[in-house]
Protein backbone atom coordinates (compact mmCIF):
# COMPACT_ATOMS: atom_id res chain seq x y z
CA UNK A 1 -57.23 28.29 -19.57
CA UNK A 2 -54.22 30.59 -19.55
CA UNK A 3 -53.55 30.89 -23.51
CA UNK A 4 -49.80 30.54 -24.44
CA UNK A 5 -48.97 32.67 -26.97
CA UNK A 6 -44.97 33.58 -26.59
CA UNK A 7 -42.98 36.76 -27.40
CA UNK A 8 -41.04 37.36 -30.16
CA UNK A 9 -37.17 35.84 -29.64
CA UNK A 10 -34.56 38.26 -29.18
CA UNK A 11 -31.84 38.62 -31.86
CA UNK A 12 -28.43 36.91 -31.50
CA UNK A 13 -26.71 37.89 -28.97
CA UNK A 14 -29.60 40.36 -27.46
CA UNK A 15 -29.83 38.81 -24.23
CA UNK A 16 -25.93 40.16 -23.62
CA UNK A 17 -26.98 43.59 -24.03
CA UNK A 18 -28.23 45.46 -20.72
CA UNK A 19 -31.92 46.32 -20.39
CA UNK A 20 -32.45 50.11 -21.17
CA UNK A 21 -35.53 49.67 -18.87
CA UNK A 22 -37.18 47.67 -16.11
CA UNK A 23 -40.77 46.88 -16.17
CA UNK A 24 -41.84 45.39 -12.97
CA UNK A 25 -45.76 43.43 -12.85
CA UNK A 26 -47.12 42.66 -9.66
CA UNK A 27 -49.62 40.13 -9.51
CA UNK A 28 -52.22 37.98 -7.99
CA UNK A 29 -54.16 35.35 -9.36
CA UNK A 30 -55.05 37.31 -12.70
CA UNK A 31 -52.82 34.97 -15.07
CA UNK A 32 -55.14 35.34 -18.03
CA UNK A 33 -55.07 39.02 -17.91
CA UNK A 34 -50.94 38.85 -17.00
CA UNK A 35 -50.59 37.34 -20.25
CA UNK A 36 -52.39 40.48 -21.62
CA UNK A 37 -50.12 42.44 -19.75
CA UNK A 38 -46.74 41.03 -20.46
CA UNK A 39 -47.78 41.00 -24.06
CA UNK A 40 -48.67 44.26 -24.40
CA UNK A 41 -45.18 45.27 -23.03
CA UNK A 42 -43.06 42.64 -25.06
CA UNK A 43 -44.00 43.65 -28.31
CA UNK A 44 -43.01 47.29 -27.66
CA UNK A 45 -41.29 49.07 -30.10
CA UNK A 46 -38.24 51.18 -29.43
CA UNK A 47 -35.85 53.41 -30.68
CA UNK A 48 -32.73 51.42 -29.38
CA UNK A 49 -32.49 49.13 -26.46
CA UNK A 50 -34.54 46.68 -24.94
CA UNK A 51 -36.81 46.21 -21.98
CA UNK A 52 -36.65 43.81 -18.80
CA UNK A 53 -40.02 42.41 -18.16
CA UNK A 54 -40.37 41.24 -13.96
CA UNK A 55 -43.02 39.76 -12.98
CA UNK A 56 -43.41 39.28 -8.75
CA UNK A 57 -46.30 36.89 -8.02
CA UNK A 58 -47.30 37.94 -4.30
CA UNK A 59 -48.50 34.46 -3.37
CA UNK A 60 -51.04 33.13 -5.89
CA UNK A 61 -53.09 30.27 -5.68
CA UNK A 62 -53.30 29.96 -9.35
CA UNK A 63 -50.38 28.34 -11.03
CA UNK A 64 -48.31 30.41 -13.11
CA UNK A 65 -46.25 27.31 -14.20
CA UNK A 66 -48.07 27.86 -18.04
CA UNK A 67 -47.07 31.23 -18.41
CA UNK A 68 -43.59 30.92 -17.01
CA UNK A 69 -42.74 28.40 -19.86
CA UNK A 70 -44.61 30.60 -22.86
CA UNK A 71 -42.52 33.30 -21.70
CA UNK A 72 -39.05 32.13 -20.74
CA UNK A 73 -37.25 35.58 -21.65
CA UNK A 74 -39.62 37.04 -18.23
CA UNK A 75 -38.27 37.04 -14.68
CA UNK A 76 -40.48 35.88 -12.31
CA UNK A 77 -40.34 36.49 -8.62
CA UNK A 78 -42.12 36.19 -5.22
CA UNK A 79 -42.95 38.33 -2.76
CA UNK A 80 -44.80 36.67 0.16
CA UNK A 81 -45.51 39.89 2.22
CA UNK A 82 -49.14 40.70 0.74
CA UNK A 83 -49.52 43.61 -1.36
CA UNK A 84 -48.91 45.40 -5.07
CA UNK A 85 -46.22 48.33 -2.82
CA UNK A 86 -44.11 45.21 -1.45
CA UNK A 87 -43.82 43.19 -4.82
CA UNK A 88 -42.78 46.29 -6.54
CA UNK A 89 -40.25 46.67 -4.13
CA UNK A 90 -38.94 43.37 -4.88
CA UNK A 91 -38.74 43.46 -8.34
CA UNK A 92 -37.01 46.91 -8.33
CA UNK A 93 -34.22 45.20 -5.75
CA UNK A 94 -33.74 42.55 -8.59
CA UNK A 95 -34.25 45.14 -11.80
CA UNK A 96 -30.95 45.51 -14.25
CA UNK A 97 -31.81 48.89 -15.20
CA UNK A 98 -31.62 52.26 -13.93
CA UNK A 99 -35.10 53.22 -15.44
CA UNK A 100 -38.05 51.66 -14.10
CA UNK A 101 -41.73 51.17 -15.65
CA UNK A 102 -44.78 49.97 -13.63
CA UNK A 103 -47.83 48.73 -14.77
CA UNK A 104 -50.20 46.19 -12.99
CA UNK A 105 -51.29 42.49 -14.45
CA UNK A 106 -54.51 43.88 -15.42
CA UNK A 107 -53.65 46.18 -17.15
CA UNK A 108 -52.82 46.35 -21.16
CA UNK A 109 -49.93 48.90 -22.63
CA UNK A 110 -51.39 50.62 -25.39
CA UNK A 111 -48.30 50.28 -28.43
CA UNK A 112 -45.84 53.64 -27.83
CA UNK A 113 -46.67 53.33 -24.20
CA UNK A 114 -42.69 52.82 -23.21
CA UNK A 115 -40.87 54.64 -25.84
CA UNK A 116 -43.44 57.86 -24.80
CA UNK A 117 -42.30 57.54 -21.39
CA UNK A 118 -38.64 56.53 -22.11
CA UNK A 119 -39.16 59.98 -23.86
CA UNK A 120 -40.06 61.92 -21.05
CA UNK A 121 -37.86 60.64 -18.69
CA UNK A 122 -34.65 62.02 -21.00
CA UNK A 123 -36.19 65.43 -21.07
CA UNK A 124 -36.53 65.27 -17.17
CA UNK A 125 -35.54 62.18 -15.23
CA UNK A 126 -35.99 64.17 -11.99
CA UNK A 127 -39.04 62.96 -10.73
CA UNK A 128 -42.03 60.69 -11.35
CA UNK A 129 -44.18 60.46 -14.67
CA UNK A 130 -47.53 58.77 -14.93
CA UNK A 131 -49.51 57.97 -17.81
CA UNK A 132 -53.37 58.31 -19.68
CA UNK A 133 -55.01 54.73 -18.02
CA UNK A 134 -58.79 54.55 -19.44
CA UNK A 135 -61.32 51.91 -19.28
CA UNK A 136 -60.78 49.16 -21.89
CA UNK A 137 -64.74 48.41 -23.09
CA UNK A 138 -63.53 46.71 -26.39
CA UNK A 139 -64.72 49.17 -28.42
CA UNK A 140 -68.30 48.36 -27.40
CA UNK A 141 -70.91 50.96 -28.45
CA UNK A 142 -73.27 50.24 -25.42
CA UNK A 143 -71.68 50.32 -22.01
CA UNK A 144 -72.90 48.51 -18.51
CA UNK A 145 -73.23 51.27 -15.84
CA UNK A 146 -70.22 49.88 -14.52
CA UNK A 147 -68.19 50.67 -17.49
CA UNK A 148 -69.43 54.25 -18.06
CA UNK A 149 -69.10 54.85 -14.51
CA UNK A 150 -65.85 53.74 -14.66
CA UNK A 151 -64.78 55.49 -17.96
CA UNK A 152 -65.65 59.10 -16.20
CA UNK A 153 -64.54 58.26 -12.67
CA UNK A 154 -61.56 55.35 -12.10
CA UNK A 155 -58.03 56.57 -13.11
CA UNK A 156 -58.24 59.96 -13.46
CA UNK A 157 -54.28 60.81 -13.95
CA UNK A 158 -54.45 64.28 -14.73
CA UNK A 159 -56.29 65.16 -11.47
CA UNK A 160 -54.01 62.94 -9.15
CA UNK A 161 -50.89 63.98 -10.83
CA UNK A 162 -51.33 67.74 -10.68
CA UNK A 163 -53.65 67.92 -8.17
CA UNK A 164 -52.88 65.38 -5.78
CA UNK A 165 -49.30 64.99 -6.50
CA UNK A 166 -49.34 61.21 -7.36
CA UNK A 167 -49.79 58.65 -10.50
CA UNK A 168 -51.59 55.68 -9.97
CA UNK A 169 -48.65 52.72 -10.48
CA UNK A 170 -50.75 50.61 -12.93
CA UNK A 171 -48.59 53.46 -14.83
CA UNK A 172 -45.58 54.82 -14.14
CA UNK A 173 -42.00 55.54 -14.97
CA UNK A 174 -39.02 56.71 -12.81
CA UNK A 175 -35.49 56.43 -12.83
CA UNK A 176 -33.80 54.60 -9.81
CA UNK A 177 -32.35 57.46 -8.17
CA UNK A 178 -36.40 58.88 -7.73
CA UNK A 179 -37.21 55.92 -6.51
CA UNK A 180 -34.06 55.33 -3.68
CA UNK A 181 -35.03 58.97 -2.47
CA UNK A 182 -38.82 58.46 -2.52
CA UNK A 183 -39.53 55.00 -1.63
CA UNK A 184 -40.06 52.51 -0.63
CA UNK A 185 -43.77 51.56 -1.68
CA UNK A 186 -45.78 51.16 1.33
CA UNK A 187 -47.48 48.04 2.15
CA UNK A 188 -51.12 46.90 2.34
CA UNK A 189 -51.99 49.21 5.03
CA UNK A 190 -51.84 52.36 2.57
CA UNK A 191 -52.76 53.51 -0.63
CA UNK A 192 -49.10 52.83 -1.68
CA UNK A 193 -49.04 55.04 -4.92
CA UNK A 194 -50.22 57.79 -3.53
CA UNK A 195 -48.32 57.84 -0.05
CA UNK A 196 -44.90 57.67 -2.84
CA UNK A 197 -46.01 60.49 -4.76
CA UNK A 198 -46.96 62.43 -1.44
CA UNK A 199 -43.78 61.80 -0.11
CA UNK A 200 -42.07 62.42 -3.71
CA UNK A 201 -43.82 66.17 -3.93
CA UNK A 202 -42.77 66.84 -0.14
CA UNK A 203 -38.71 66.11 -1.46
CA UNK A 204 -39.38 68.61 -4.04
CA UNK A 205 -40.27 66.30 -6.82
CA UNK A 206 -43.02 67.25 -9.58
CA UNK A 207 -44.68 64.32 -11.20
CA UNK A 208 -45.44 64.78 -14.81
CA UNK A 209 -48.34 63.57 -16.57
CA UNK A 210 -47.56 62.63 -20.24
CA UNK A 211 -50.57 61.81 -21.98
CA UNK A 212 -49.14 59.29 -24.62
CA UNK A 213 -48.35 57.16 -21.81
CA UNK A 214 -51.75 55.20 -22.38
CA UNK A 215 -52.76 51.78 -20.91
CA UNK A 216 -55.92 50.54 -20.95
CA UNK A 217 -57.51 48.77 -17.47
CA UNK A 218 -60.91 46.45 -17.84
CA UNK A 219 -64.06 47.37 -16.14
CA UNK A 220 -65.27 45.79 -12.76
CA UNK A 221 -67.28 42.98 -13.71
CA UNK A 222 -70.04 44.18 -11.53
CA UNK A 223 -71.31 46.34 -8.53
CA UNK A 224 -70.19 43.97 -6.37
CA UNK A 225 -66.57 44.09 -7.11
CA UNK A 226 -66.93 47.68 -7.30
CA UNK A 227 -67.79 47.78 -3.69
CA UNK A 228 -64.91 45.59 -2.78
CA UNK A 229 -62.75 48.14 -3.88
CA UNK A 230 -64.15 51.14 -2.39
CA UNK A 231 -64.24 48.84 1.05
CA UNK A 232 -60.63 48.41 0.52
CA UNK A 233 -59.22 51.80 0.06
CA UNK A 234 -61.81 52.97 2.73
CA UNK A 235 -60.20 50.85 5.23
CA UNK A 236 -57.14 52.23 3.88
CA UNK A 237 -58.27 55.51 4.66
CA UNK A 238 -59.86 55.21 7.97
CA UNK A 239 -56.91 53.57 9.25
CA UNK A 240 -54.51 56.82 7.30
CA UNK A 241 -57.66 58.98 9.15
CA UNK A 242 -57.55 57.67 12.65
CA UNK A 243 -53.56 57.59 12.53
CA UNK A 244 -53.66 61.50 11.74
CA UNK A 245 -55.60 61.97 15.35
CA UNK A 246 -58.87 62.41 13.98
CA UNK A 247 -61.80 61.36 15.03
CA UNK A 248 -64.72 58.91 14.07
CA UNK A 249 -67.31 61.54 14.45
CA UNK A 250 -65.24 63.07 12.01
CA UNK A 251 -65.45 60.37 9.70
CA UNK A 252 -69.11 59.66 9.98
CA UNK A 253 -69.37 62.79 8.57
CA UNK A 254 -67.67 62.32 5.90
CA UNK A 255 -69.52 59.16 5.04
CA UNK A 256 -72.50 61.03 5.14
CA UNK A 257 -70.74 63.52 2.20
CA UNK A 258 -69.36 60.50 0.33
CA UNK A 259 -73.41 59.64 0.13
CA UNK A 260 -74.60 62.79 -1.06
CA UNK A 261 -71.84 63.09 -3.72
CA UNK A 262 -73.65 61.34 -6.53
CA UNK A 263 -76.10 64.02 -6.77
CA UNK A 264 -73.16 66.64 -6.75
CA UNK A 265 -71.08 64.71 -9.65
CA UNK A 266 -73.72 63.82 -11.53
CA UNK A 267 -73.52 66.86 -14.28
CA UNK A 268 -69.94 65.11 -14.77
CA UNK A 269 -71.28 61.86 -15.31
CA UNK A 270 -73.46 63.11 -18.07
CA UNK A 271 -71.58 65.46 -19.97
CA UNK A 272 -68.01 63.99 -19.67
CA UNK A 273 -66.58 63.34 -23.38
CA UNK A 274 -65.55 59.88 -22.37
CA UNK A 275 -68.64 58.57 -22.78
CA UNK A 276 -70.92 58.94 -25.20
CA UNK A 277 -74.98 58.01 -26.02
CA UNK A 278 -77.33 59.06 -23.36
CA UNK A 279 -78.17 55.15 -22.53
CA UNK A 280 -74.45 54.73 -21.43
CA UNK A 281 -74.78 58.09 -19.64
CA UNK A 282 -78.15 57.41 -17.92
CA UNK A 283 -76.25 53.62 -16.51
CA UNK A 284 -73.52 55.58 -15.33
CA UNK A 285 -75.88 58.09 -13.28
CA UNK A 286 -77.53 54.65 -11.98
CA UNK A 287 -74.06 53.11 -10.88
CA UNK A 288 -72.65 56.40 -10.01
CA UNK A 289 -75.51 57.10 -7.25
CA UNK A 290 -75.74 53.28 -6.12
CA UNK A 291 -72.09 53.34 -5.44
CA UNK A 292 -71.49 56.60 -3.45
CA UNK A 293 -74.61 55.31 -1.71
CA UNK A 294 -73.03 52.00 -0.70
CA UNK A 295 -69.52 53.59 -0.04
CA UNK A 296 -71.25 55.68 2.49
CA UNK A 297 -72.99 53.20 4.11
CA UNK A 298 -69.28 50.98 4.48
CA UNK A 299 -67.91 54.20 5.51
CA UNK A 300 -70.12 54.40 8.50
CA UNK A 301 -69.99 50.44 9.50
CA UNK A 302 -66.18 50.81 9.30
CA UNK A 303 -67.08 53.68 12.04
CA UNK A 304 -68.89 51.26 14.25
CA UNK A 305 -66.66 48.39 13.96
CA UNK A 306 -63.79 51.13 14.59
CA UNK A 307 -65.46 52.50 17.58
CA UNK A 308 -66.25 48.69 18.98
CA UNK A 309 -63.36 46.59 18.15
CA UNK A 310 -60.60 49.21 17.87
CA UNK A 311 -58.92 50.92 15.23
CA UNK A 312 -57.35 47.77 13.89
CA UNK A 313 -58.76 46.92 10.45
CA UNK A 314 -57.92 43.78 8.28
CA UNK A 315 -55.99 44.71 4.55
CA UNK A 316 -56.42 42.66 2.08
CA UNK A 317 -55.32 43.13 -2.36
CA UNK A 318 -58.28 41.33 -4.03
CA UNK A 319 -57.64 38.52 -2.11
């Protein structure tokens, strides 16, 4: 049952004034959690202004008829073309303001997350910014392996920001202008986030990481849907791979690396301050080998469909 709680109303005459900032939510049957989300950003405090909240539903089979009525002050859109890149796209074509905020339905804005990025964005508006994301484990003192493997390894902004040259856009801020010289997002095909900041970086553009940016993301439930993510984005990348000219031999290697790698990141796993107790540590070694083990494996039957069927893959966003 999606629960209904609604936002607070806006003051008389409110809805007149323009939105200081859009915040656009893809989504995708996840209406439970999009409740999270939208709350999280609705009850926002700022300094002055108000936000837009736009929510693009990419072809759901869950009705979102509840939530639409518990929040009527939301826009809510479709975008039929599948993926998170194309409903962001749509929801920035309909967004009132000139600043734009990203987050994804799962996700849950920690309170200061938009006035800390509204804040960075007037000291420098000239590229992208992307915020702290960590694992949300309720405040549980003992962890699954998924969870402390996730709390070391998923979402690790500070590396892809000013390493890589991209924020993950479960959260991020930019003004318009950024986005009409960097964009589009790419579709389903491509890691979409990090194919904008690539492209962002290449026009010049630095993307800042600012810390008090901080949303929370859940777990995966379970080592299964962690596979079905690393399946995903390694179809995503063997497609990106074979595009460049390279070849599968080439990428059987690299499976083969993407294997061994839990013994290399293991001193990570068990010293990383985001976790802490040695049980959580020792289920995040488990998980941690297991899953480079299995992405490996995918890796390489990717390889043999590849080399079989052709290059063509199938995309799917947790359909």
């Amino acid at each position: 049952m999606v629960e209904t709680q609604t936002r607070p109303r806006a003051a008389p005459g409110a809805e007149a004034e323009a939105p200081r900032v859009s915040v656009i939510i893809p989504h995708l049957n996840t209406p439970e959690l999009l409740v999270r989300a939208i709350r999280s950003v609705a009850t926002q405090q700022l300094d002055h202004g108000r936000a837009e909240i736009i929510v693009v539903d990419n072809g759901s089979r869950l009705s979102l008829e509840a939530v639409k009525a518990a929040w009527p002050d939301v826009r809510f859109l479709l975008e039929p073309t599948p993926g998170p890149g194309p409903a962001r796209n749509l929801g920035i074509a309909h967004a009132s303001a000139d600043l734009l905020g990203f987050i994804d339905a799962d996700v849950k804005a920690e309170p200061g997350w938009l006035q800390a990025g509204l804040d960075a964005l007037a000291q420098d508006d000239h590229a992208p910014i992307g915020g702290d994301v960590r694992i949300d484990t309720g405040g549980r003192a003992r962890l699954t392996g998924v969870e402390a493997f996730e709390c070391v390894f998923s979402f690790d902004q500070k590396t892809y920001i000013n390493r890589l040259h991209f924020s993950v856009t479960a959260n991020m801020m930019m003004t318009r202008a950024v986005f009409e010289q960097a964009g589009p997002f790419g579709g389903i095909e491509m890691p979409e986030d990090k194919a904008f900041g690539e492209k962002a970086h290449s026009l010049g553009m630095t993307t800042r990481f600012v810390p008090e940016m901080r949303a929370l993301h859940p777990a995966r439930a379970s080592m299964d849907e962690m596979r079905r993510k690393w399946a995903r984005l390694s179809r995503q990348k063997l497609s990106a791979h074979l595009s460049a000219g390279h070849s599968l031999l080439r990428w059987r290697l690299l499976a083969v690396a993407v294997m061994l790698s839990g013994v290399a990141h293991a001193p990570r796993m068990l010293f990383s301050p985001r976790v802490s107790g040695a049980g959580n540590r020792l289920r995040g070694l488990t998980t941690l080998l297991h899953i480079r083990w299995a992405r490996g494996l995918d890796m390489l039957n990717l390889a043999r469909k590849a080399g079989t069927e052709g290059a063509t893959t199938a995309m799917n966003w947790n359909r």
